[in-house]
N, C-alpha and C. Protein backbone atom coordinates (compact mmCIF):
# COMPACT_ATOMS: atom_id res chain seq x y z
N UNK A 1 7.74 -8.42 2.54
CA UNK A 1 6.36 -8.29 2.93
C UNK A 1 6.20 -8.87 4.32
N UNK A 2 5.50 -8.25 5.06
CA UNK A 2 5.22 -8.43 6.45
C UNK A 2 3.73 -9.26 6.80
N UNK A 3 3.91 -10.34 7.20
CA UNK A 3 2.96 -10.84 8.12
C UNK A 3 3.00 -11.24 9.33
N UNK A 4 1.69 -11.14 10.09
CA UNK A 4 2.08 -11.83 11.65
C UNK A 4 1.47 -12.76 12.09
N UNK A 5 2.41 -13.24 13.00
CA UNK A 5 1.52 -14.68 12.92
C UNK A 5 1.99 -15.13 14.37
N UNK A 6 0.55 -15.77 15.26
CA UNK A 6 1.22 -16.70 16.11
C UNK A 6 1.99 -17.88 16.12
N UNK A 7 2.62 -18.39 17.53
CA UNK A 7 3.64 -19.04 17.08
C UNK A 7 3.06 -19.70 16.39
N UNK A 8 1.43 -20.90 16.92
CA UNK A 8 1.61 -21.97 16.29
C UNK A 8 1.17 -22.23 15.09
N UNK A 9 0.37 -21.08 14.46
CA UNK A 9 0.39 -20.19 13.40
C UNK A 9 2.28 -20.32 12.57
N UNK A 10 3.13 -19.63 12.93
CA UNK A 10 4.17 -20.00 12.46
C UNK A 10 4.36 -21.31 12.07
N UNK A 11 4.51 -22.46 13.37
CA UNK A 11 4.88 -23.92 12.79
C UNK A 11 4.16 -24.02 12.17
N UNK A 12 2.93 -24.01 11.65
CA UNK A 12 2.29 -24.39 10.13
C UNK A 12 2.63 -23.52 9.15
N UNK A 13 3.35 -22.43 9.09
CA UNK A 13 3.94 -22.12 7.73
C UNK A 13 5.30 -22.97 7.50
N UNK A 14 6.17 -22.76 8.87
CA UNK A 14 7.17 -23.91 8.52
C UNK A 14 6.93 -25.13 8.16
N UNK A 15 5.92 -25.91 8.52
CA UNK A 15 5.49 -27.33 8.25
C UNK A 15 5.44 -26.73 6.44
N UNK A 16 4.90 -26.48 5.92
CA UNK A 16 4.83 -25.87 4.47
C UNK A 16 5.50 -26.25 3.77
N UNK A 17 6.93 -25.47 4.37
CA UNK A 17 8.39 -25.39 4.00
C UNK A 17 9.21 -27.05 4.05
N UNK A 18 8.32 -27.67 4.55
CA UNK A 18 9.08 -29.54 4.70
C UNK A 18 9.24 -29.47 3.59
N UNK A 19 10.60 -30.47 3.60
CA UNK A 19 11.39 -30.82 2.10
C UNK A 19 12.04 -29.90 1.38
N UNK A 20 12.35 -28.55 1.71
CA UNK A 20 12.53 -27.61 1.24
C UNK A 20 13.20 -26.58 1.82
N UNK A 21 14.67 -27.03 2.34
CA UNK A 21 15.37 -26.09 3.05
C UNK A 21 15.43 -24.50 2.14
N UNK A 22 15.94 -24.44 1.50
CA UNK A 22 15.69 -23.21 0.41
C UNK A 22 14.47 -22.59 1.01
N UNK A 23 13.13 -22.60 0.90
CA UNK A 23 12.34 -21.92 1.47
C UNK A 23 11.98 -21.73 2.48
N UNK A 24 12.56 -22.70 3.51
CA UNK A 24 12.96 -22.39 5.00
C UNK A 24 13.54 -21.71 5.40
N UNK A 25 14.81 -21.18 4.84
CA UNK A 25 16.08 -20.28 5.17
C UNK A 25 15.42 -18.88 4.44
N UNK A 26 14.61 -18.69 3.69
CA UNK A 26 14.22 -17.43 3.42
C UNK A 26 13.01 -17.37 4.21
N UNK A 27 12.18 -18.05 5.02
CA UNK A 27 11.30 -17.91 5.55
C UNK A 27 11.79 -17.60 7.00
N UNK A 28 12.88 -17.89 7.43
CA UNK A 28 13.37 -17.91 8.80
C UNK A 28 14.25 -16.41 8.54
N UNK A 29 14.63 -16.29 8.17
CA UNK A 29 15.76 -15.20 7.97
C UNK A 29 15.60 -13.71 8.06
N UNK A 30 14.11 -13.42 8.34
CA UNK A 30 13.78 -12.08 9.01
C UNK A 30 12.75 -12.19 10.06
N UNK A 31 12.33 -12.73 11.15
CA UNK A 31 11.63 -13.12 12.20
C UNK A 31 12.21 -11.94 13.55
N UNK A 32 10.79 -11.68 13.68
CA UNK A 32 10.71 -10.32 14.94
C UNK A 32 9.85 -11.09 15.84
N UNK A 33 10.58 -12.07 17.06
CA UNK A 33 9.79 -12.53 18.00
C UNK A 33 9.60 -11.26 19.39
N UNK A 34 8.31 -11.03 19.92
CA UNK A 34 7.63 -10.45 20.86
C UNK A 34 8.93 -10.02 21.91
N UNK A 35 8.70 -9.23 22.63
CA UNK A 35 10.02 -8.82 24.22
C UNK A 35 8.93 -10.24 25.31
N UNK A 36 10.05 -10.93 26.23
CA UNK A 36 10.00 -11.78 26.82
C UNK A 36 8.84 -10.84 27.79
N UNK A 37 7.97 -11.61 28.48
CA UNK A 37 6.64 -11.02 29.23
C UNK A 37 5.80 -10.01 28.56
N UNK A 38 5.87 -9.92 26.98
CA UNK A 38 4.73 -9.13 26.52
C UNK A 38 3.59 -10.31 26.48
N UNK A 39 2.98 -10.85 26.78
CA UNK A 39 2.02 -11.33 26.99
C UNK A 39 1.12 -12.32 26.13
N UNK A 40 0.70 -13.33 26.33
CA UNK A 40 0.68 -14.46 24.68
C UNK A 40 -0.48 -13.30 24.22
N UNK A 41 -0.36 -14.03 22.97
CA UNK A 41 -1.32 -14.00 21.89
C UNK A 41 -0.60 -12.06 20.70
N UNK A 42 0.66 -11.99 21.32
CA UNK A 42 1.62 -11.10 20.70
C UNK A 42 2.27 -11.95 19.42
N UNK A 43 1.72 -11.11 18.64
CA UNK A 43 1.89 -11.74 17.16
C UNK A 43 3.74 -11.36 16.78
N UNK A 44 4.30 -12.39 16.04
CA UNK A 44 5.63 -12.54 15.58
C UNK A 44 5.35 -11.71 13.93
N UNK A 45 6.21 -10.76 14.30
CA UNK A 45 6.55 -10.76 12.94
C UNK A 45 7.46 -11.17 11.51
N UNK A 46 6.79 -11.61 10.87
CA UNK A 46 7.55 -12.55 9.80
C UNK A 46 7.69 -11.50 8.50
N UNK A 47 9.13 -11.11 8.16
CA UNK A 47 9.91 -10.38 6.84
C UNK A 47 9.93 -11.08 5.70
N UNK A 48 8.97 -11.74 4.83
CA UNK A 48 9.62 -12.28 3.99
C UNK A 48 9.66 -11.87 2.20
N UNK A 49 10.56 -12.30 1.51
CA UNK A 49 9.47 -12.13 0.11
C UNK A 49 8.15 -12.49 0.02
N UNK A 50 7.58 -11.43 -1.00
CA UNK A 50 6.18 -11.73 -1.37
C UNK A 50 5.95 -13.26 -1.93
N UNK A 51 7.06 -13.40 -3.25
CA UNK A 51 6.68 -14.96 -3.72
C UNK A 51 6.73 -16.10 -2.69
N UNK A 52 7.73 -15.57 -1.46
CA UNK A 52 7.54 -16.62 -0.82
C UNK A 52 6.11 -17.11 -0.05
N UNK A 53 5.63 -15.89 0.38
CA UNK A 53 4.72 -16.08 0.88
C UNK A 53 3.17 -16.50 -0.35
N UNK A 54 3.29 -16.46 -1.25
CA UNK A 54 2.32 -16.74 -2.55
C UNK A 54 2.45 -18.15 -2.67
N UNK A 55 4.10 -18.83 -2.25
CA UNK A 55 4.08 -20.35 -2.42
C UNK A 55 3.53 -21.06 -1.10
N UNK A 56 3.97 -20.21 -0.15
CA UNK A 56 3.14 -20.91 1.27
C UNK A 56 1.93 -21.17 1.24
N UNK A 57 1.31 -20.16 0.93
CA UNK A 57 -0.26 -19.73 0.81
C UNK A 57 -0.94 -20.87 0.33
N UNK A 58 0.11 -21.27 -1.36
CA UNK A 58 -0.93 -22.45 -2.19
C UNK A 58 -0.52 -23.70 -2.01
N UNK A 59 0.31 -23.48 -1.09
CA UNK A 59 1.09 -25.15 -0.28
C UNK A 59 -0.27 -25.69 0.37
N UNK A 60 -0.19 -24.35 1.97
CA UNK A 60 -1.66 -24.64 2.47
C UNK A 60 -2.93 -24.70 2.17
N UNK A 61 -3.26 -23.96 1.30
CA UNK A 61 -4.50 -24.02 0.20
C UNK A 61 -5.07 -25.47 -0.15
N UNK A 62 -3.96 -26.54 -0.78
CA UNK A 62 -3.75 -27.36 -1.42
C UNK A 62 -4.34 -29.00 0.46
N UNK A 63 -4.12 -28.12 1.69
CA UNK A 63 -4.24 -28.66 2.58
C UNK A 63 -5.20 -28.70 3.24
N UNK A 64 -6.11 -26.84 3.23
CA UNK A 64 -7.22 -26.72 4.02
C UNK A 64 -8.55 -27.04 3.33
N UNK A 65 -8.39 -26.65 1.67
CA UNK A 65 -9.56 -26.90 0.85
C UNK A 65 -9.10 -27.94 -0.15
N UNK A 66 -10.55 -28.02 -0.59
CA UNK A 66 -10.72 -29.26 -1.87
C UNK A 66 -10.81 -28.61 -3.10
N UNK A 67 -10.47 -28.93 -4.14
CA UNK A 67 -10.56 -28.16 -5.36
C UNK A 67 -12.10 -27.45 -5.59
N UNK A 68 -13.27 -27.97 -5.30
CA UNK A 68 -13.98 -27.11 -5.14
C UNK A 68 -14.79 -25.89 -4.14
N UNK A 69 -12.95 -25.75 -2.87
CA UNK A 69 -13.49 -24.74 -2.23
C UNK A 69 -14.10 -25.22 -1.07
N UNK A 70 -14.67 -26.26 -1.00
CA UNK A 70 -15.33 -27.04 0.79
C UNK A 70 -13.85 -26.79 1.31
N UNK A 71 -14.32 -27.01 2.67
CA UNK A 71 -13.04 -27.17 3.29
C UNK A 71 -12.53 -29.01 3.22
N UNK A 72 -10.81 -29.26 3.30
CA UNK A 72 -11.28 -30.22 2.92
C UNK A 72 -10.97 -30.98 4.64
N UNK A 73 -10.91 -32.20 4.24
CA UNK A 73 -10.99 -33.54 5.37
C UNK A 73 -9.46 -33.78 6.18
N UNK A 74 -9.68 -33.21 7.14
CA UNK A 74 -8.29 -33.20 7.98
C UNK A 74 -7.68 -31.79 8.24
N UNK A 75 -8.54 -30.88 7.00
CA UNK A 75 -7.71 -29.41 7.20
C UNK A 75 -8.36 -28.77 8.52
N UNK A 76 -7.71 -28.70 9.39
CA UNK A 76 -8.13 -27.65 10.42
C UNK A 76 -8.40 -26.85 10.00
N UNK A 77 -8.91 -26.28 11.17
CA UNK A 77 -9.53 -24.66 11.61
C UNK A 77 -8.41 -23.84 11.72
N UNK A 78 -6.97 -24.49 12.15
CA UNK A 78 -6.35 -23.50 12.08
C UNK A 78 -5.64 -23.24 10.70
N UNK A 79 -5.17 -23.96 10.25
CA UNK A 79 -4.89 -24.14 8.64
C UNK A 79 -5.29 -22.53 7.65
N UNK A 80 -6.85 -22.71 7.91
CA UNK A 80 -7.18 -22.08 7.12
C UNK A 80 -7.56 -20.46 7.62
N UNK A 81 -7.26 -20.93 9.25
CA UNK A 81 -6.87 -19.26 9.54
C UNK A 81 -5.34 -18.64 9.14
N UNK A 82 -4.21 -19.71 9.01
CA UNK A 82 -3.05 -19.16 8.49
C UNK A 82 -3.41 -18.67 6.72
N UNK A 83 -4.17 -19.58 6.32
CA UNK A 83 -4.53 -18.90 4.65
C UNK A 83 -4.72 -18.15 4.53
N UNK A 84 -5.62 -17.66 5.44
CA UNK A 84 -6.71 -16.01 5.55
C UNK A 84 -5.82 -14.97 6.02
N UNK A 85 -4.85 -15.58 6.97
CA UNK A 85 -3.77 -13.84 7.40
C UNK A 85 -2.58 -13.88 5.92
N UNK A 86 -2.53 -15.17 5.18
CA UNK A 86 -1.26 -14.26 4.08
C UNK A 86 -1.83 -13.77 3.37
N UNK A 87 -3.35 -14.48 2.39
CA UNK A 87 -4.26 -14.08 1.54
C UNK A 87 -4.44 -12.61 1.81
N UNK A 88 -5.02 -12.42 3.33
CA UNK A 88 -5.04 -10.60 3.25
C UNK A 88 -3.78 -9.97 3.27
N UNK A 89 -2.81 -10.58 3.89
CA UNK A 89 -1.31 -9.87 3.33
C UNK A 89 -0.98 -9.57 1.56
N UNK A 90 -1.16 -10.44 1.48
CA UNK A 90 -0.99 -10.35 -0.01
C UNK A 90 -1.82 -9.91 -1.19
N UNK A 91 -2.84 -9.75 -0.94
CA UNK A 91 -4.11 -9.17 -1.29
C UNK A 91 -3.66 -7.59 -1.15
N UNK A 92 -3.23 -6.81 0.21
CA UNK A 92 -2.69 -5.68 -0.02
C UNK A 92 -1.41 -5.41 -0.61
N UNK A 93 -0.61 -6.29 -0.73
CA UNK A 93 0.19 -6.11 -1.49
C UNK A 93 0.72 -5.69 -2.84
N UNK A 94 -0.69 -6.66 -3.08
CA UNK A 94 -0.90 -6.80 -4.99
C UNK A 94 -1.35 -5.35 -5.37
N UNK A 95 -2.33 -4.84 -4.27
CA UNK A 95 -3.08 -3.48 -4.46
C UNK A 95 -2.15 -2.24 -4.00
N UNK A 96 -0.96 -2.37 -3.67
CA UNK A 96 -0.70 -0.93 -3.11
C UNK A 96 -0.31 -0.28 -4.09
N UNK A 97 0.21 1.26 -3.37
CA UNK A 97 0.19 2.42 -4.08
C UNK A 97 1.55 2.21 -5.47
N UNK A 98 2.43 1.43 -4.36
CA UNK A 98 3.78 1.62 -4.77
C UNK A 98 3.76 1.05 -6.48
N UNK A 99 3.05 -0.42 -6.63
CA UNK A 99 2.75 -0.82 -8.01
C UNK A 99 2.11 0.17 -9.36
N UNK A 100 1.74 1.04 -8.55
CA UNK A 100 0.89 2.10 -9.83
C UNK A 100 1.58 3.38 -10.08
N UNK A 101 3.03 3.16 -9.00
CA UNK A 101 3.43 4.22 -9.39
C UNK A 101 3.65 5.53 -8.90
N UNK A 102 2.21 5.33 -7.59
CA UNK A 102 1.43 6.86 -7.05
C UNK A 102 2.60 6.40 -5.67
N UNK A 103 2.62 7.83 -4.92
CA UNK A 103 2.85 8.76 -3.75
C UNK A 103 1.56 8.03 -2.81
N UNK A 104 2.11 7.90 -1.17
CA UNK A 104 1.08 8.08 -0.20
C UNK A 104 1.61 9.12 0.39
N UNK A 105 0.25 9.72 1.91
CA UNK A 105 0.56 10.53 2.42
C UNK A 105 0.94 9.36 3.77
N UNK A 106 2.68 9.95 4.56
CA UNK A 106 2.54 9.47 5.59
C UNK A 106 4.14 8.59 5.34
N UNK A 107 4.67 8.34 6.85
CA UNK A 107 5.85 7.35 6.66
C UNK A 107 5.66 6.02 6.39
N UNK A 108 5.85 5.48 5.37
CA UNK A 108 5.99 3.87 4.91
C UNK A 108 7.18 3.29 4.72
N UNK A 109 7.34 2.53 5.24
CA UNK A 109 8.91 1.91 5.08
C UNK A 109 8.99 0.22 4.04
N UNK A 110 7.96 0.46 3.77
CA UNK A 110 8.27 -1.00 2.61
C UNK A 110 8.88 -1.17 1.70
N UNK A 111 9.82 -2.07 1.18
CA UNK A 111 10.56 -2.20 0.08
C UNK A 111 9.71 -3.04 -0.87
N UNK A 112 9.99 -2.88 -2.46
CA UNK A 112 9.29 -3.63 -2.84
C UNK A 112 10.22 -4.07 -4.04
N UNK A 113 10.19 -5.61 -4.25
CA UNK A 113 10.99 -6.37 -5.43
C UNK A 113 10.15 -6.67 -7.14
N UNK A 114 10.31 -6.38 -7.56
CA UNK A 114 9.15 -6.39 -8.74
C UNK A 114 9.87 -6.39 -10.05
N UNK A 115 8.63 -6.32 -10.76
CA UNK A 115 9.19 -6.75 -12.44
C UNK A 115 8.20 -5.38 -12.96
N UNK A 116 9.07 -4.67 -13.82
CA UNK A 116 8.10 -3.47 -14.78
C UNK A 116 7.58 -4.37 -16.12
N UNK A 117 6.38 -3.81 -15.94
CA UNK A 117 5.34 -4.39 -16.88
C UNK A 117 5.53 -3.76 -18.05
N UNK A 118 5.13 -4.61 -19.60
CA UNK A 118 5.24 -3.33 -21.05
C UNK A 118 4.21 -2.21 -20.71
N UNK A 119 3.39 -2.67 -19.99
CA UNK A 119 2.29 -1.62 -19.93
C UNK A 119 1.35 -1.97 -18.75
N UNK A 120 0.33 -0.65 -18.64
CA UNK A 120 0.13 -0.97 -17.55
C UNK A 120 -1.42 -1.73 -17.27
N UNK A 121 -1.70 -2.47 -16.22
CA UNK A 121 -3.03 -3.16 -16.37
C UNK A 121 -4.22 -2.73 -16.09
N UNK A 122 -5.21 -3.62 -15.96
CA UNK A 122 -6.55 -3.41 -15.84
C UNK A 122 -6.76 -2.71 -14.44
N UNK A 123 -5.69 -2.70 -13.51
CA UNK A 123 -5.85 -2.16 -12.15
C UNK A 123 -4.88 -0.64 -12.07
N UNK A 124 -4.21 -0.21 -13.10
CA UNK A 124 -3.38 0.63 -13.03
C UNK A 124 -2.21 0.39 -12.67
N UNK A 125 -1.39 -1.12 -12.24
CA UNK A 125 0.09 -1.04 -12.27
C UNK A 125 0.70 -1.15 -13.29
N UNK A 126 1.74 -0.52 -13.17
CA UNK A 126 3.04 -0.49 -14.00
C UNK A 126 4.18 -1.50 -13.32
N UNK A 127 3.88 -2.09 -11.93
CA UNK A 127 4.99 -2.75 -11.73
C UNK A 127 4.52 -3.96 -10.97
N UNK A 128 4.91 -5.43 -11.12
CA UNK A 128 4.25 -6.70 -10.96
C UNK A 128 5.26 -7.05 -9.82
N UNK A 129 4.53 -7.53 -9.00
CA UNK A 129 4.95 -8.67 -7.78
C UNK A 129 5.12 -9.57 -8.27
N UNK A 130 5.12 -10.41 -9.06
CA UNK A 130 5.23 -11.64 -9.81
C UNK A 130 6.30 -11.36 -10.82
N UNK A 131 6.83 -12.56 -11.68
CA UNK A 131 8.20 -12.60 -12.27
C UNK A 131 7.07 -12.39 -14.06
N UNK A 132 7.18 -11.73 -14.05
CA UNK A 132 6.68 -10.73 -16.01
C UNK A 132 8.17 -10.56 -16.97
N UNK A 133 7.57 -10.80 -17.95
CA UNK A 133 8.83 -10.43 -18.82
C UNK A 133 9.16 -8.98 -18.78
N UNK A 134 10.14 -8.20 -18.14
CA UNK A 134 9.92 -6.64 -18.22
C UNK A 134 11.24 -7.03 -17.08
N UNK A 135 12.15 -5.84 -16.70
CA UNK A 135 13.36 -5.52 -16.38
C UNK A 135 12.55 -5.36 -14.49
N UNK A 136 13.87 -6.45 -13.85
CA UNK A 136 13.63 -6.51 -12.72
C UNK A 136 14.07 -5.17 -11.62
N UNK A 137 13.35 -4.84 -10.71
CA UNK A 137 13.72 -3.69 -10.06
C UNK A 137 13.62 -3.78 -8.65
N UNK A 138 14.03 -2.69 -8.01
CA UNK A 138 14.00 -2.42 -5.98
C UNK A 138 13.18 -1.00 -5.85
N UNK A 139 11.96 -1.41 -5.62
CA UNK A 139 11.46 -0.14 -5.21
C UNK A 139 11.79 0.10 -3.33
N UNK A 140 12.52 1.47 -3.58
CA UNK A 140 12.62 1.76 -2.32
C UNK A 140 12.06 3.17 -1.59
N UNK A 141 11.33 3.26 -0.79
CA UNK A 141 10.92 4.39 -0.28
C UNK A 141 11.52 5.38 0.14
N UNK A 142 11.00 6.80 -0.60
CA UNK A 142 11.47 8.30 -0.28
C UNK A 142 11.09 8.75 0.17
N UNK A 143 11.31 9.85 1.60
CA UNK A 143 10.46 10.78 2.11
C UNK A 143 10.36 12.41 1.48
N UNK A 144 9.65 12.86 1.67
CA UNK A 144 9.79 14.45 1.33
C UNK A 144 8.24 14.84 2.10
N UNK A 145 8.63 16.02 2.72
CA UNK A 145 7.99 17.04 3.11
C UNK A 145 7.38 18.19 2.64
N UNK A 146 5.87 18.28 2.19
CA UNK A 146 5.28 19.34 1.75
C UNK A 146 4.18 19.90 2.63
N UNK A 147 4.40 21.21 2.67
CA UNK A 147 3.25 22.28 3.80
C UNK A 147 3.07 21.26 4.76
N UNK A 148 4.03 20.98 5.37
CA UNK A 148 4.27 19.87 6.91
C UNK A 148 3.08 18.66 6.64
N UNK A 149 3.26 17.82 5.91
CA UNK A 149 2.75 16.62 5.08
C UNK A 149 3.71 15.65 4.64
N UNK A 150 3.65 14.40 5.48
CA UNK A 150 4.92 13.80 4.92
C UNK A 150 4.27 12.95 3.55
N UNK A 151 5.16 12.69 2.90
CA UNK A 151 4.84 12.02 1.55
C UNK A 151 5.47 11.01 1.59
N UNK A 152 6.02 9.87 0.96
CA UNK A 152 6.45 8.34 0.52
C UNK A 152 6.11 8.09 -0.79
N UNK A 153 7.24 8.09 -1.48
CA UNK A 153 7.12 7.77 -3.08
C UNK A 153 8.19 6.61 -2.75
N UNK A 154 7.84 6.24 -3.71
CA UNK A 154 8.57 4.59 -4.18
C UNK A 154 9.53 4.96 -5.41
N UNK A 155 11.06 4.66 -5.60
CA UNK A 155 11.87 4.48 -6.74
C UNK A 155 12.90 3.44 -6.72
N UNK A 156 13.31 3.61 -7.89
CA UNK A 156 14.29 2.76 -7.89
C UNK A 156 15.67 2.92 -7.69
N UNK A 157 15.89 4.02 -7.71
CA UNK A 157 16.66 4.76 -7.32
C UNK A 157 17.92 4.93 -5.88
N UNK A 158 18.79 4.24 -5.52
CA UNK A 158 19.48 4.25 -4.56
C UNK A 158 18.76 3.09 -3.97
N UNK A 159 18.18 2.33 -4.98
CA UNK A 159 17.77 0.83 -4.03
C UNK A 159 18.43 -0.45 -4.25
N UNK A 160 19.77 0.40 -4.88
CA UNK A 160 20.70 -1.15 -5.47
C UNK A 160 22.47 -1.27 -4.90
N UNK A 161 22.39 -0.34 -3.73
CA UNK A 161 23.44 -0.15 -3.07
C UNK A 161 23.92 -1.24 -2.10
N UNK A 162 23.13 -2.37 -2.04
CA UNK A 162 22.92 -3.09 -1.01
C UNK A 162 23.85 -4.98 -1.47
N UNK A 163 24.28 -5.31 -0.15
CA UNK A 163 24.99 -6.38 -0.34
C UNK A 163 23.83 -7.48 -0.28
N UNK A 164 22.64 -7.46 0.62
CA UNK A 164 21.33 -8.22 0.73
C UNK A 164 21.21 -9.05 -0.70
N UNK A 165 20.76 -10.08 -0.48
CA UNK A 165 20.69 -11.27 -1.66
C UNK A 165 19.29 -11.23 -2.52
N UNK A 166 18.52 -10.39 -1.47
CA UNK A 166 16.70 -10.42 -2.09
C UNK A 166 17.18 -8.88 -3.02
N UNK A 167 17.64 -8.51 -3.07
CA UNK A 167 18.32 -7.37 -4.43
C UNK A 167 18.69 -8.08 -5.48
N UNK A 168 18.74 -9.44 -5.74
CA UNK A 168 19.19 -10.14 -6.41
C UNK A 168 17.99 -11.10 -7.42
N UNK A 169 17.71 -10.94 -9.05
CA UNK A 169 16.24 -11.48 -9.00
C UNK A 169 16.78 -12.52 -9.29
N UNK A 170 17.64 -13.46 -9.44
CA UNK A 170 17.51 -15.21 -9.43
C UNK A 170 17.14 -15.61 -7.83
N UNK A 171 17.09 -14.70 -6.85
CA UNK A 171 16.71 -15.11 -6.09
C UNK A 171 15.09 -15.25 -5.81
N UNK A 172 14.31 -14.49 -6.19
CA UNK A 172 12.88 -14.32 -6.38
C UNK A 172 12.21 -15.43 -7.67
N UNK A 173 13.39 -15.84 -8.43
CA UNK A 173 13.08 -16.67 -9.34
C UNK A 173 12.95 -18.14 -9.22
N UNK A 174 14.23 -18.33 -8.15
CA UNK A 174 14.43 -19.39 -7.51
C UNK A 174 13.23 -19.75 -6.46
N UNK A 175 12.80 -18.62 -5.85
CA UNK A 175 11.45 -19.12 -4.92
C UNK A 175 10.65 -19.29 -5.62
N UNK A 176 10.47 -18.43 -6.80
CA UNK A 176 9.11 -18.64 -7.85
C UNK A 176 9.04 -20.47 -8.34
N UNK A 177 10.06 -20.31 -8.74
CA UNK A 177 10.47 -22.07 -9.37
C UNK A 177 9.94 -23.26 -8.08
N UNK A 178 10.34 -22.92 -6.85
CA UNK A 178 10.83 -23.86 -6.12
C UNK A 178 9.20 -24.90 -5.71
C-alpha cells in the first residue's frame, strides 16, 4: 500500500518505528525518494504493507489524541497531519474494488495481501486486509481488453511465483503481532 509523505512527515513515521527494528526494515524497504531538483514539498513515496501501516497509524494516534479524541498535550500539528494521510490511505484500502471481488475500469497496479473471509460482510468483501481465520492469499492484478476498455481484475492466480518475503503470511503476522 502506497502512501506519501514529506520528508519530515517521514521521520515521524520512523520515530513510530523506535524500538522496533523489524518494523523499520519493512517500513524502509520500498521508499521512492523525488529526482534531485524536483522541487520541495515533492512527496516520497512510501511501499509498504497495509498492517504495517495500521500499526503506525495507532502508534501515532496513541500520540496526537487523548482517548477521548481532543487532541492531546504535546501532539503537534504535524503528528496528526501524518494520521490523516495513512487514515485516508487506508480507509481506501479497506474499501477497494479488489476486496469484493469486482473488476475496475482502467490500469491499476496494486497488489494486495489478504485473508478470504467464510463469508462475505456487511460491506460486500470476500477478502480481509487484516489476519481472519480463512486461507491466506496474493491478489494480483490482470489486464484484459474489451471494445478498447481496459479492465483490472484482481486474482490469485500467478501471484505466488515470487521469491519477495511479503508473499509470505508469517510475515504479515509478525507485523500484526509486533
Amino acid at each position: 500500500m502506497i502512501v506519501r509523505l514529506s520528508r519530515g512527515n517521514l521521520n515521524r513515521v520512523e520515530d513510530a518505528c523506535e524500538g522496533d527494528p523489524f518494523l523499520l526494515g519493512m517500513l524502509r524497504r520500498d521508499i521512492t525518494y523525488p529526482e534531485i531538483g524536483a522541487g520541495e514539498g515533492i512527496a516520497i513515496t512510501v511501499n509498504a504493507p497495509y498492517l504495517l501501516w495500521v500499526k503506525l497509524r495507532d502508534r501515532l494516534m496513541k500520540v496526537a489524541y487523548t482517548k477521548t479524541g481532543g487532541k492531546a498535550r504535546g501532539g503537534s500539528f504535524n503528528i496528526v497531519s501524518v494520521v490523516r494521510q495513512i487514515t485516508t490511505a487506508t480507509n481506501t484500502h479497506e474499501r477497494h474494488a479488489a476486496l469484493r471481488g469486482a473488476a475496475m475500469l482502467g490500469t491499476h497496479f496494486e497488489w494486495f495481501y489478504v485473508w478470504r473471509m467464510p463469508e462475505a460482510d456487511s460491506a460486500g468483501r470476500i477478502w480481509s486486509p487484516t489476519p481472519v481465520p480463512g486461507k491466506f492469499a496474493v491478489l494480483a492484478p490482470r489486464w484484459t481488453v474489451t471494445k478498447h476498455m481496459q479492465i483490472t481484475e484482481w486474482s490469485t492466480h500467478g501471484a505466488h511465483h515470487s521469491v519477495d518475503d511479503l508473499f509470505s503470511e508469517s510475515v504479515h503476522i509478525d507485523i500484526w503481532r509486533s
